[in-house]
C-alpha atoms as a PDB file:
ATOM      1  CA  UNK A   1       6.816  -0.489  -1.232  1.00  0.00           C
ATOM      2  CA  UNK A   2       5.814   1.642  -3.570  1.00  0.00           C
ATOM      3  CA  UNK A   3       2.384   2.719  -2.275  1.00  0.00           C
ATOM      4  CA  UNK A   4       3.642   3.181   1.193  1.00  0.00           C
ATOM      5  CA  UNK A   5       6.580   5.861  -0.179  1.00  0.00           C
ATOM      6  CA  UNK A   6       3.424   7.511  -2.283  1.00  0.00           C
ATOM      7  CA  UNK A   7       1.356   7.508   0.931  1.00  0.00           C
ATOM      8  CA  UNK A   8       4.238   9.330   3.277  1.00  0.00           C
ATOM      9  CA  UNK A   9       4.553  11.792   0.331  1.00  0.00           C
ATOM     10  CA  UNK A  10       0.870  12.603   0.582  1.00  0.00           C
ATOM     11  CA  UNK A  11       1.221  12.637   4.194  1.00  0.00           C
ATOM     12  CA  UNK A  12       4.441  15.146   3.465  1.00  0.00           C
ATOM     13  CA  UNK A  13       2.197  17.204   1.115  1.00  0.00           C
ATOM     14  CA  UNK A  14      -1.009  17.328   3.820  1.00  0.00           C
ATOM     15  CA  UNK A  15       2.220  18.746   6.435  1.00  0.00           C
ATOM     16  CA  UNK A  16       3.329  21.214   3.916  1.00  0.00           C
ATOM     17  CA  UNK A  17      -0.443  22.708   3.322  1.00  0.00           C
ATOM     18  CA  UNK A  18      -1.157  23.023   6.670  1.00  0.00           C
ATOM     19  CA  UNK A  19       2.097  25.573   7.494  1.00  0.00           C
ATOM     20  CA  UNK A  20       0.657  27.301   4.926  1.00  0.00           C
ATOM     21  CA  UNK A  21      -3.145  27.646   5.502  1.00  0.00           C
ATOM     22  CA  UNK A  22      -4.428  28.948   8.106  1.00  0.00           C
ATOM     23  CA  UNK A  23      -8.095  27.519   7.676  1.00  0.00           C
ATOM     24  CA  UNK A  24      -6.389  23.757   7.478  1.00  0.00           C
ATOM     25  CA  UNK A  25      -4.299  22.443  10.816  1.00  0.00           C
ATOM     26  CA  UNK A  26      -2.749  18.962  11.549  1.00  0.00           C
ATOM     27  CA  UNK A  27      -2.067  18.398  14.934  1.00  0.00           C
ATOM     28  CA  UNK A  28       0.651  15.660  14.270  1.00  0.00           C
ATOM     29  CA  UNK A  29       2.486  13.356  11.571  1.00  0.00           C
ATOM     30  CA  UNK A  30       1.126  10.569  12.037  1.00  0.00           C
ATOM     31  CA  UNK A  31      -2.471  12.344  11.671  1.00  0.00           C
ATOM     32  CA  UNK A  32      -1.250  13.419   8.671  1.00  0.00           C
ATOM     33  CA  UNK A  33      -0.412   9.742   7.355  1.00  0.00           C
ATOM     34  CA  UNK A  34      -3.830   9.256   8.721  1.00  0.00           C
ATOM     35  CA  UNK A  35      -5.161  12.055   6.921  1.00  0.00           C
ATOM     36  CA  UNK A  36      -3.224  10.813   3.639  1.00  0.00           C
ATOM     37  CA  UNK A  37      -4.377   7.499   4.586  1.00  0.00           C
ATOM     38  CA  UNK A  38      -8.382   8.027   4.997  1.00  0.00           C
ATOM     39  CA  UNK A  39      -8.803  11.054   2.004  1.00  0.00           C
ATOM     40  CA  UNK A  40      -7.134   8.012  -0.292  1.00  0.00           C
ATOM     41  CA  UNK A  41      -9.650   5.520   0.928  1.00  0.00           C
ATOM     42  CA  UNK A  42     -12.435   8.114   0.657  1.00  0.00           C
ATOM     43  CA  UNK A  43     -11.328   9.128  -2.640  1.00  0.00           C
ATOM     44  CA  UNK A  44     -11.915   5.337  -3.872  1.00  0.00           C
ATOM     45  CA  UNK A  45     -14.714   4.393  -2.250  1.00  0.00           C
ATOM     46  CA  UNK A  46     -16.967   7.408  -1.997  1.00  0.00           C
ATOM     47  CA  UNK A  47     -15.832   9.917  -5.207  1.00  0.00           C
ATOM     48  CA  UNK A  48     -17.358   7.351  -7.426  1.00  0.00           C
ATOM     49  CA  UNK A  49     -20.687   7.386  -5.909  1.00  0.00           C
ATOM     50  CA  UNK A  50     -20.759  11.294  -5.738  1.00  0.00           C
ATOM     51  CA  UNK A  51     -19.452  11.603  -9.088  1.00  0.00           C
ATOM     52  CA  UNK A  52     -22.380   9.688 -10.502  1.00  0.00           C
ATOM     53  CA  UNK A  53     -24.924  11.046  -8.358  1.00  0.00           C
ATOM     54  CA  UNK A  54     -24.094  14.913  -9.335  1.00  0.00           C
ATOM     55  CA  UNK A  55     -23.387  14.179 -12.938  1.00  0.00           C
ATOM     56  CA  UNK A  56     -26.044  16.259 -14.210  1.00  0.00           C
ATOM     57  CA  UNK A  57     -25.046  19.144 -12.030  1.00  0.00           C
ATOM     58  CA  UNK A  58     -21.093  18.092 -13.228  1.00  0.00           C
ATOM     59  CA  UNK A  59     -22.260  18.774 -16.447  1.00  0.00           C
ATOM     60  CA  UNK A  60     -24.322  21.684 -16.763  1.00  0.00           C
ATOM     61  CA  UNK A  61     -20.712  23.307 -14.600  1.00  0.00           C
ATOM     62  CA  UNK A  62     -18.866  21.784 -17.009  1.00  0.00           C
ATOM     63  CA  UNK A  63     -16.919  20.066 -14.111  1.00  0.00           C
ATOM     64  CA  UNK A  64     -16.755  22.815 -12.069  1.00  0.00           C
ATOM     65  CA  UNK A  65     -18.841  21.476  -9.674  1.00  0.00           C
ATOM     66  CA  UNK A  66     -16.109  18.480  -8.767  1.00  0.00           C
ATOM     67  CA  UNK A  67     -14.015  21.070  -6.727  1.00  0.00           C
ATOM     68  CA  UNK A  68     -17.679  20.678  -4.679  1.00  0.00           C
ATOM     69  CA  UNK A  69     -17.046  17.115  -4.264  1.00  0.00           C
ATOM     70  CA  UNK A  70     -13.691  17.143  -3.567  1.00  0.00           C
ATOM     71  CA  UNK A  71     -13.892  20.011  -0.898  1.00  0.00           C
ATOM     72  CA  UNK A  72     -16.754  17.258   0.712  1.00  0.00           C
ATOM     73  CA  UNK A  73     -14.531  14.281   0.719  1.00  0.00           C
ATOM     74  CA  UNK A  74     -11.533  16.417   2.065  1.00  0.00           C
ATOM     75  CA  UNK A  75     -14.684  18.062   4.826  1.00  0.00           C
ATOM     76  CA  UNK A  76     -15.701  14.086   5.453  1.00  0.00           C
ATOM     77  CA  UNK A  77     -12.074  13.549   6.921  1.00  0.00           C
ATOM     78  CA  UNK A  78     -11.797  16.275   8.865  1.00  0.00           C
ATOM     79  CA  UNK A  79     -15.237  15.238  10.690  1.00  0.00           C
ATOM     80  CA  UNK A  80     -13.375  12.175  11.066  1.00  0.00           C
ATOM     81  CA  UNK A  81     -10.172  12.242  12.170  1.00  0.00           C
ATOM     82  CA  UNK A  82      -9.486  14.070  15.647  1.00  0.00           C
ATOM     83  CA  UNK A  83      -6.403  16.843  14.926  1.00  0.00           C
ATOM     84  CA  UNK A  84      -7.239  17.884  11.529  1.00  0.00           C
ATOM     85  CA  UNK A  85      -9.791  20.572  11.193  1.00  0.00           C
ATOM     86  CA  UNK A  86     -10.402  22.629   7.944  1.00  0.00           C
ATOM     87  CA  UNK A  87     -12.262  25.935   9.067  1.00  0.00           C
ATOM     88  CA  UNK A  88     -14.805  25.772   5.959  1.00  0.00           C
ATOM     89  CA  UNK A  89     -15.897  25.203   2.632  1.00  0.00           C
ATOM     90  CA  UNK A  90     -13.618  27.648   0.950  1.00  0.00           C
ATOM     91  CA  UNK A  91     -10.820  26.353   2.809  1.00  0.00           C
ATOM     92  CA  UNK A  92     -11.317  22.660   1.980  1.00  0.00           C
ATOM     93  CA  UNK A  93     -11.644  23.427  -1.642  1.00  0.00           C
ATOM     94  CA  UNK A  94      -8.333  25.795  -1.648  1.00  0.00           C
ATOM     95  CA  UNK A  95      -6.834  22.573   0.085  1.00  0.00           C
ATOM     96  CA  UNK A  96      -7.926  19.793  -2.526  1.00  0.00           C
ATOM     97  CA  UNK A  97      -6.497  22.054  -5.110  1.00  0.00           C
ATOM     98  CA  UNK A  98      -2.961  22.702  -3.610  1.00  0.00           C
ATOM     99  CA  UNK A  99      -2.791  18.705  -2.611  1.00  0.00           C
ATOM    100  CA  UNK A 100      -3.585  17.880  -5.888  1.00  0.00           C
ATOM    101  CA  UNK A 101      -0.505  20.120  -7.231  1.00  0.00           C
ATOM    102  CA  UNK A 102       1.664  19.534  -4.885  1.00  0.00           C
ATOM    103  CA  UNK A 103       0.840  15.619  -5.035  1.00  0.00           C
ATOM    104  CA  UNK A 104       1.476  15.603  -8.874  1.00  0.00           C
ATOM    105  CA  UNK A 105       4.993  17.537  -7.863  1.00  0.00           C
ATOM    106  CA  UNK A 106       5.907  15.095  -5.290  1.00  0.00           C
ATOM    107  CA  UNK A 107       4.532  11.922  -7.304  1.00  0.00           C
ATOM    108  CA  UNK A 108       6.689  12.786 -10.310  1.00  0.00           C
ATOM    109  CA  UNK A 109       9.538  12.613  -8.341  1.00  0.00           C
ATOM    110  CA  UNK A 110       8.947   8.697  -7.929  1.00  0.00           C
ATOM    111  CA  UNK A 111       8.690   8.188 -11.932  1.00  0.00           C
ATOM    112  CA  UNK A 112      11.071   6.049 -13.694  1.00  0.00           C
ATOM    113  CA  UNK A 113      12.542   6.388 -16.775  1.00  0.00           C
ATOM    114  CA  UNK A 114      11.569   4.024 -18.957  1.00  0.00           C
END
């Protein structure tokens, strides 16, 4: 249950972004629970690999270069999915860094107190 409320609050966060740039658009909700949907799977599946390939290049940025990475995994789903389209680079990086905020925003909402 949980995962499914965390995946409609990504889905709420890729909404939110995309009233409020104008190089990101989502057609609908549900492509945006696809969107939410597909950037988690890619974000499992192919980060890893990336991460390992451009080490040495993560490195000598000191981790600068994993904006890069993310701004191609968040560029992968737009060639993807049909009603989300990110107008470039600098966009998709601008994206993956205001998801990532406003995912840790929304996410600590769900924390319990233990």
């Amino acid at each position: 249950m949980k995962l499914i409320i965390r995946l409609l609050l990504n889905a709420l966060a890729v909404i939110i972004l995309s009233y409020v740039l104008p190089g990101v658009d989502v057609d609908t909700y549900q492509t945006a629970i696809v969107v939410a949907l597909v950037i988690s799977v890619l974000n499992i599946l192919v980060k890893p690999i990336l991460i390992i390939l451009t080490l040495p290049i993560t490195i000598l940025t000191l981790g600068l270069f994993l904006l890069i990475i993310n701004a191609i995994i968040i560029l992968t789903a737009a060639h993807f999915i049909s009603g989300f389209q990110v107008s470039g680079v600098l966009w998709a990086i601008i994206f993956s860094l205001l998801l990532s905020f406003l995912q840790s925003i929304l996410h600590s909402l769900l924390k319990e107190d233990k």
